[in-house]
Protein backbone atom coordinates (compact mmCIF):
# COMPACT_ATOMS: atom_id res chain seq x y z
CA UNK A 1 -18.64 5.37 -43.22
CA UNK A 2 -22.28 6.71 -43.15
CA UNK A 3 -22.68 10.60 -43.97
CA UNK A 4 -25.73 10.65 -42.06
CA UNK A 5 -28.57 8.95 -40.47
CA UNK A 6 -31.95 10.05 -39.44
CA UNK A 7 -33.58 9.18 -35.68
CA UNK A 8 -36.77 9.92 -34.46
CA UNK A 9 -36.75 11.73 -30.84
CA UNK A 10 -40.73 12.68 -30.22
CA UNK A 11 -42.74 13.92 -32.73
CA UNK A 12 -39.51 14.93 -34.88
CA UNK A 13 -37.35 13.42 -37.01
CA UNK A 14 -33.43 14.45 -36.53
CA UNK A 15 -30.42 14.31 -38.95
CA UNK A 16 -26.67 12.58 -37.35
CA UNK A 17 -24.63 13.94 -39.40
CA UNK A 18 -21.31 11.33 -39.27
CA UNK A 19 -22.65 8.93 -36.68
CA UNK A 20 -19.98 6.46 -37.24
CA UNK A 21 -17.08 9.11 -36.17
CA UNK A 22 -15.70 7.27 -32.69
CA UNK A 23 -15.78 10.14 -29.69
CA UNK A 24 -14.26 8.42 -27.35
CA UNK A 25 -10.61 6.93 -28.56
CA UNK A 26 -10.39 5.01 -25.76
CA UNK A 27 -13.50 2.46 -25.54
CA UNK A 28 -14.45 2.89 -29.63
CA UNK A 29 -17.92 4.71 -28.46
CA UNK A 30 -19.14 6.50 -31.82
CA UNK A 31 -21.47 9.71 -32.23
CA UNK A 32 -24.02 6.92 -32.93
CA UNK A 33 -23.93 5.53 -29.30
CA UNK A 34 -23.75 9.05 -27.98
CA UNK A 35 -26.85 9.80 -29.53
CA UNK A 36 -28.74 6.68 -28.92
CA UNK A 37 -27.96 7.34 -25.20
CA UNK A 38 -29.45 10.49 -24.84
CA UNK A 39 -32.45 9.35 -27.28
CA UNK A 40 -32.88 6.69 -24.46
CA UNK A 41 -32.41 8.33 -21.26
CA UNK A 42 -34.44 11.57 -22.72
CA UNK A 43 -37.20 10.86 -20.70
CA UNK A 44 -35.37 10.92 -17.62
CA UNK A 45 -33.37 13.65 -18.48
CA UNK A 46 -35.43 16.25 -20.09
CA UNK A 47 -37.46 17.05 -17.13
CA UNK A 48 -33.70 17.34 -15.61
CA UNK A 49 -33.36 20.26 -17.82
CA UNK A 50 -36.59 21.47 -18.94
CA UNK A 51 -36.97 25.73 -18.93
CA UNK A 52 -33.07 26.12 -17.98
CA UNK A 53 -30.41 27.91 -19.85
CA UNK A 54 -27.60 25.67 -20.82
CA UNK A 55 -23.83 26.00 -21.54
CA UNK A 56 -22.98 23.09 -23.73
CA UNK A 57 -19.71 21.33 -23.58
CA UNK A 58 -18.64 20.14 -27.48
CA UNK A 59 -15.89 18.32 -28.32
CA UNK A 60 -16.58 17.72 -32.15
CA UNK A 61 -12.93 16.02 -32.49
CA UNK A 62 -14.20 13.60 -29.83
CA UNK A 63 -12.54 13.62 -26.05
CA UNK A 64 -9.10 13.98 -27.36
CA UNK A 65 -9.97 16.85 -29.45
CA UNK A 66 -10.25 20.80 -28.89
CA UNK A 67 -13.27 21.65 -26.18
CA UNK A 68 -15.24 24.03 -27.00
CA UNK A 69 -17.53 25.62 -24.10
CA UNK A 70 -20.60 27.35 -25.90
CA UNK A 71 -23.10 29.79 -24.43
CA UNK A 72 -24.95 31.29 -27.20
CA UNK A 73 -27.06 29.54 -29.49
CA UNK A 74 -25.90 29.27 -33.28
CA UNK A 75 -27.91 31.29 -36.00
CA UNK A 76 -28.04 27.42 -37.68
CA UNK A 77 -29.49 25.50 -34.97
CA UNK A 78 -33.21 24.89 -36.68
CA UNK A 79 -35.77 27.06 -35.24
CA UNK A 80 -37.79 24.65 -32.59
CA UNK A 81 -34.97 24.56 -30.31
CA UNK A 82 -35.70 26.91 -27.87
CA UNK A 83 -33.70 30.32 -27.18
CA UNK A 84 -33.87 32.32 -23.91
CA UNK A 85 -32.11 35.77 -23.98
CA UNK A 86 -30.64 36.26 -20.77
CA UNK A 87 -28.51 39.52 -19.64
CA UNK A 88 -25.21 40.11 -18.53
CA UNK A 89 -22.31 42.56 -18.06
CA UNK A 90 -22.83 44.85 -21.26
CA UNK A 91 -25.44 43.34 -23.07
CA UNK A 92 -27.40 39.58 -23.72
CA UNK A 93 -26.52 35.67 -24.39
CA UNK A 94 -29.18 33.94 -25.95
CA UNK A 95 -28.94 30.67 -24.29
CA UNK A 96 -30.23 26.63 -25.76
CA UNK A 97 -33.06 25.66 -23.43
CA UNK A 98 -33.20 22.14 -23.79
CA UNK A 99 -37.79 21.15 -23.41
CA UNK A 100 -37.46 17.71 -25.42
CA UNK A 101 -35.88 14.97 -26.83
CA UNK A 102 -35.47 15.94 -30.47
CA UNK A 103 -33.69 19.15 -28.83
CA UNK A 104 -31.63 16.54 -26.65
CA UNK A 105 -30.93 14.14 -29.91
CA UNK A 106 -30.13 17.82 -32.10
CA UNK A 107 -27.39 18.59 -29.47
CA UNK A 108 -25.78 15.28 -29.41
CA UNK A 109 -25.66 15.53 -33.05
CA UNK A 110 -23.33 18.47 -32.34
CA UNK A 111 -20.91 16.24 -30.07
CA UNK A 112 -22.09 18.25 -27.00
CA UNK A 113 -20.90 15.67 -24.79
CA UNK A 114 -21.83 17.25 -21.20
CA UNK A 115 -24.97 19.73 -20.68
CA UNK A 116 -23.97 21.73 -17.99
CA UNK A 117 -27.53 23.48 -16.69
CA UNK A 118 -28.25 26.93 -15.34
CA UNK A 119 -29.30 26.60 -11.05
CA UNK A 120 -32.62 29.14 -12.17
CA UNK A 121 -35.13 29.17 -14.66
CA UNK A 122 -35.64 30.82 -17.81
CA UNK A 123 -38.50 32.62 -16.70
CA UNK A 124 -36.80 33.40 -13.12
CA UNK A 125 -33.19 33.45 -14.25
CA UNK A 126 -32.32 35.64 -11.18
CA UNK A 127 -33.86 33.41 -8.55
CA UNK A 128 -32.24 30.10 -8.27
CA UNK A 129 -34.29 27.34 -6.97
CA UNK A 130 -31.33 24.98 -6.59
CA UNK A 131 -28.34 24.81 -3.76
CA UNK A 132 -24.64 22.74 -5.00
CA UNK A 133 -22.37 21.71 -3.13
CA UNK A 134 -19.28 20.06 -5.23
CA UNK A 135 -17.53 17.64 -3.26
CA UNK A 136 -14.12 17.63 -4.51
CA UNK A 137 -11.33 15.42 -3.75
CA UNK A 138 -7.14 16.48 -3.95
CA UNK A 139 -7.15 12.54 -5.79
CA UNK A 140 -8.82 9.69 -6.92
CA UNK A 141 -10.00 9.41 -3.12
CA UNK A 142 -13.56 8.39 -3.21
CA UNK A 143 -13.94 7.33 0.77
CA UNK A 144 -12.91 10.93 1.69
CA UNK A 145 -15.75 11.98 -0.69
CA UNK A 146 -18.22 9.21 0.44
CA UNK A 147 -17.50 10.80 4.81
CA UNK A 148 -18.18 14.67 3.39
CA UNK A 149 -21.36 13.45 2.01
CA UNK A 150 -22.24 11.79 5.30
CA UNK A 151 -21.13 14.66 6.80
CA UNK A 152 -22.85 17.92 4.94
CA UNK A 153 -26.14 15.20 4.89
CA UNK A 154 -26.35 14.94 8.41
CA UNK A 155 -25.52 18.91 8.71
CA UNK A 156 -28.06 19.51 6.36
CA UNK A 157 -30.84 17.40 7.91
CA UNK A 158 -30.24 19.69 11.26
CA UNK A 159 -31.11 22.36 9.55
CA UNK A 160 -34.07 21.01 7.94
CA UNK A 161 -33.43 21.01 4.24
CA UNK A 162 -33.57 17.61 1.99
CA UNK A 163 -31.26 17.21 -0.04
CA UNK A 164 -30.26 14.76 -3.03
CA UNK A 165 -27.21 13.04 -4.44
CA UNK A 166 -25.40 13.31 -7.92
CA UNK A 167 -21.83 11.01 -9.09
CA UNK A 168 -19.89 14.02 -10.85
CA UNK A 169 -19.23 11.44 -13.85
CA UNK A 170 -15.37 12.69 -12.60
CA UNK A 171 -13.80 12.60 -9.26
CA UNK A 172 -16.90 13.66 -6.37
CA UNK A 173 -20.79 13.91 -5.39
CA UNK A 174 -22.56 17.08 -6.18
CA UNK A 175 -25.44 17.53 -2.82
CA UNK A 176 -28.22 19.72 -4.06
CA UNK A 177 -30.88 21.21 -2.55
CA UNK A 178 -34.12 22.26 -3.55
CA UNK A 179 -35.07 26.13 -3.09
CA UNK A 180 -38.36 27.31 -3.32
CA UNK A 181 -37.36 30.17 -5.94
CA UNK A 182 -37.42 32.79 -3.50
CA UNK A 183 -33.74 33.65 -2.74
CA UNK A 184 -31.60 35.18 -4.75
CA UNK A 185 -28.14 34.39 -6.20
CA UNK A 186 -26.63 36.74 -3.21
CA UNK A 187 -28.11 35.15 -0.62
CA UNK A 188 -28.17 31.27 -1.89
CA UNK A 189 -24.52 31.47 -2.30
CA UNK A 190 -23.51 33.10 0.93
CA UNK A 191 -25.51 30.84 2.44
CA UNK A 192 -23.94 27.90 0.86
CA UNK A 193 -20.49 29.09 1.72
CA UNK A 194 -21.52 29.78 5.13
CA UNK A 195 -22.97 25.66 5.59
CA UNK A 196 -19.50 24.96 4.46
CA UNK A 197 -17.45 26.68 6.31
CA UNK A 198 -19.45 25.65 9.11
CA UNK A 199 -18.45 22.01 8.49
CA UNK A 200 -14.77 22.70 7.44
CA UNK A 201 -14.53 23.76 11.12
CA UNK A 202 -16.13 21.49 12.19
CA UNK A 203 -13.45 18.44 10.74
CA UNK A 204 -10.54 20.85 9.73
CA UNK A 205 -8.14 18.14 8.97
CA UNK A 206 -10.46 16.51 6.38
CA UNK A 207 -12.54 19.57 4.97
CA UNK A 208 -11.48 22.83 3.55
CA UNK A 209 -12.53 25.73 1.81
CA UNK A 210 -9.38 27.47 0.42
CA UNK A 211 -10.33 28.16 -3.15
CA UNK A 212 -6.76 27.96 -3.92
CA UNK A 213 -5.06 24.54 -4.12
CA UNK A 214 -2.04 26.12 -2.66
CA UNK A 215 -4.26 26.07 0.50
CA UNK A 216 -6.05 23.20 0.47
CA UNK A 217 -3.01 21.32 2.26
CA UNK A 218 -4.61 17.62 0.63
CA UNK A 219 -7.72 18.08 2.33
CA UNK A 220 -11.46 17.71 0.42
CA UNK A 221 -12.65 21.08 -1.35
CA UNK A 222 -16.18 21.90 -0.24
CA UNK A 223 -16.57 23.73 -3.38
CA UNK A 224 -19.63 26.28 -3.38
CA UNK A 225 -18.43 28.59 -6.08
CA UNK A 226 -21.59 27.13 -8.70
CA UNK A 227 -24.35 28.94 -6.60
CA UNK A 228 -23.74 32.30 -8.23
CA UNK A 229 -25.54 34.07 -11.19
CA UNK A 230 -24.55 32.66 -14.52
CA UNK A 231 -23.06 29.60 -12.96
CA UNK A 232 -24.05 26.16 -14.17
CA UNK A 233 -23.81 22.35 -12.67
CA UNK A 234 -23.47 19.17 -14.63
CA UNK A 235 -26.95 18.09 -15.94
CA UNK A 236 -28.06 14.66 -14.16
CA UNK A 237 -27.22 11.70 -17.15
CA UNK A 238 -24.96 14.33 -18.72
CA UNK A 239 -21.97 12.09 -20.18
CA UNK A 240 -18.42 13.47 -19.14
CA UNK A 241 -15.76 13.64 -21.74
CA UNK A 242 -13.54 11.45 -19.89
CA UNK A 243 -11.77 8.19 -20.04
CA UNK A 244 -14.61 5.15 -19.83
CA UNK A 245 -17.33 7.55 -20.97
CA UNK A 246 -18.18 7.93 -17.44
CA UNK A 247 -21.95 9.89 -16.76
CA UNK A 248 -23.24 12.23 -13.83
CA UNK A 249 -25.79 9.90 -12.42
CA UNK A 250 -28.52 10.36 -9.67
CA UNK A 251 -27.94 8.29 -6.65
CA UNK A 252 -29.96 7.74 -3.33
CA UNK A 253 -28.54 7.98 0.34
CA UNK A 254 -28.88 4.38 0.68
CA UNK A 255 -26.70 3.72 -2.51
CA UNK A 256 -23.79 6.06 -0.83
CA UNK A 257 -22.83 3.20 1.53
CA UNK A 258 -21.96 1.03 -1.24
CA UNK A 259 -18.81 0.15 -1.20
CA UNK A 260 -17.86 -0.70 -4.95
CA UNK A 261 -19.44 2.99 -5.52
CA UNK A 262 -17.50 5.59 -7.03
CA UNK A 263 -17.80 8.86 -8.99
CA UNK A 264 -17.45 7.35 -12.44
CA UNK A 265 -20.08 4.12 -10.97
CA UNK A 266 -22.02 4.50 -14.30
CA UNK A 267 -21.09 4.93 -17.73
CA UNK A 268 -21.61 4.41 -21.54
CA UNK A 269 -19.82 1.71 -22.15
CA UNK A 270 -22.98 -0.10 -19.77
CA UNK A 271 -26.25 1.95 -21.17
CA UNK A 272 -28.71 -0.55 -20.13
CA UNK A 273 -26.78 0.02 -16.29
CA UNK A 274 -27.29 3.76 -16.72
CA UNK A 275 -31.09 3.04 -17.76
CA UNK A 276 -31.41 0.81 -14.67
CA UNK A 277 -30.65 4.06 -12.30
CA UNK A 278 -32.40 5.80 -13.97
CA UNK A 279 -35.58 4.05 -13.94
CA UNK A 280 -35.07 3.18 -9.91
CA UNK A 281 -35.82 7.08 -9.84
CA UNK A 282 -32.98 7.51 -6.85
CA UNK A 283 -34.03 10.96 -5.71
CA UNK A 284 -37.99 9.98 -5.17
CA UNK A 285 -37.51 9.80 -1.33
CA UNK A 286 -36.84 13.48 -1.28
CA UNK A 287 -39.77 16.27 -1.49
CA UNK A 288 -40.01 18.22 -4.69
CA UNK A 289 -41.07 20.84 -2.71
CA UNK A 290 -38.34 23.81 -1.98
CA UNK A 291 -37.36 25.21 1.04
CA UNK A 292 -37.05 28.84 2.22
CA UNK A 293 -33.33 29.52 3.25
CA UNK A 294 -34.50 32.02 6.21
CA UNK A 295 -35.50 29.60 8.54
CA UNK A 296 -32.58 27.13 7.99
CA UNK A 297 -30.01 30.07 8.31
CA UNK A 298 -31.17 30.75 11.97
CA UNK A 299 -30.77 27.35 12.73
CA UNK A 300 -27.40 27.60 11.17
CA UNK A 301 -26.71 30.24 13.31
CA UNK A 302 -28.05 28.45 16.45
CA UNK A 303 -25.39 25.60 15.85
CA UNK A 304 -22.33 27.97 15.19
């Protein structure tokens, strides 16, 4: 076995320390292949995550190993990966912004499997200029995931917001929605919570939003919990330390109504199938541009 390696990612050159040690048990993937991944879908990805604070998921024992959830950045980590100081409760976390690939490669070198990404920027941390929705099943039941979409789509199209489609690498979708950076966490969230409880009424038997599971009574969770200060989503093309390798992949509306889809639809163990989505660019149908959330809370209002 290899100590290390060396791959170029931009205009650096970055040390894989171990890049024979296997990850993932179950399909024989290595650090190696999790690093060439994210060398390869970097392109993609980076803009994903460009100017956001990240929590990184690391399992340096690979999937069956300890998990280790990290917010601040390590005195070690060389000095071109970025740092954002960001408050909280009693003091600071400084924060790994992730701005390019060699930052990308550097962080797979750590076995951060999953990059789980900040809804605000670092330079507007307490204005978020995204909306998530987590779709979350009681099961393995993807068709009860695939009708919420439909659903919350159509619900969201009344009130005028566009909205885009992410496989959770797990079990659901994530639906986001762009904000125009002008709302805060307060507000975003409530809001969010008030679309979905607007929908759970709407198809009580199906939808639900009991936060506790007790509750739930096998219905779907329309989860809107992430849309608070400090709260992060799975990164688009962030792998998921799960059985298969599985990754959070982009998808358009169109793709929804396929019925071989399902959460875990793309994975490692089929890069060049992960490229392929990637380079389809699945979310170009939908505006860049962010809303305002006044406008589409009166017509939220209207309908209830």
């Amino acid at each position: 076995m290899s100590d290390t390696t060396t791959v170029r990612a931009g205009h650096r050159t970055v040390t894989v320390h171990r890049p024979d040690k296997v990850l993932f048990p179950d399909c024989g993937l290595t650090k190696a292949d999790v690093v060439g991944y994210y060398r390869r879908v970097a392109a993609f990805m980076v803009p994903q995550l460009r100017d956001r604070p990240l929590m990184l998921e690391r399992r340096p024992d690979g999937t069956e190993g300890p998990r280790f959830m990290q917010k601040d950045t390590p005195e070690h980590y060389p000095e071109w990966v970025r740092r954002v100081r960001v408050p909280k409760e009693g003091g600071t976390v400084t924060h790994t912004v992730c701005d390019n690939s060699a930052t990308l490669v550097f962080l797979a070198d750590q076995a951060c499997l999953t990059l789980h990404r900040w809804l605000s920027r670092a330079d507007r941390f307490d204005w978020p200029d995204r909306l998530v929705f987590d779709l979350d099943p009681p099961g393995d039941d993807f068709p009860a995931v695939r009708e919420a979409a439909h659903r919350l789509g159509e619900l969201l199209d009344q009130l005028r917001l566009p909205s885009t489609l992410m496989t959770t690498g797990s079990k659901g979708l994530h639906v986001i929605v762009p904000l125009d950076g002008n709302t805060t966490f307060d507000d975003s969230r409530a809001f969010a919570r008030e679309v979905a409880e607007t929908l759970a009424a709407r198809h009580p038997d199906e939808l639900t939003t009991a936060v506790r599971k007790e509750a739930r009574g096998g219905r779907l969770f329309l989860d809107t919990g992430r849309n608070a200060y400090a709260q992060t989503a799975v990164a688009p093309w962030s792998l998921r330390p799960e059985e298969g390798a599985p990754v959070a992949a982009p998808l358009s509306w169109e793709q929804l109504d396929d019925k071989e889809l399902t959460a875990r639809s793309w994975s490692l163990t089929d890069p060049d199938g992960v490229l392929e989505q990637a380079r389809a660019n699945p979310w170009a149908g939908v505006s860049s541009r962010g809303r305002a959330l006044g406008p589409a809370r009166r017509r939220l209002r209207a309908l209830r």
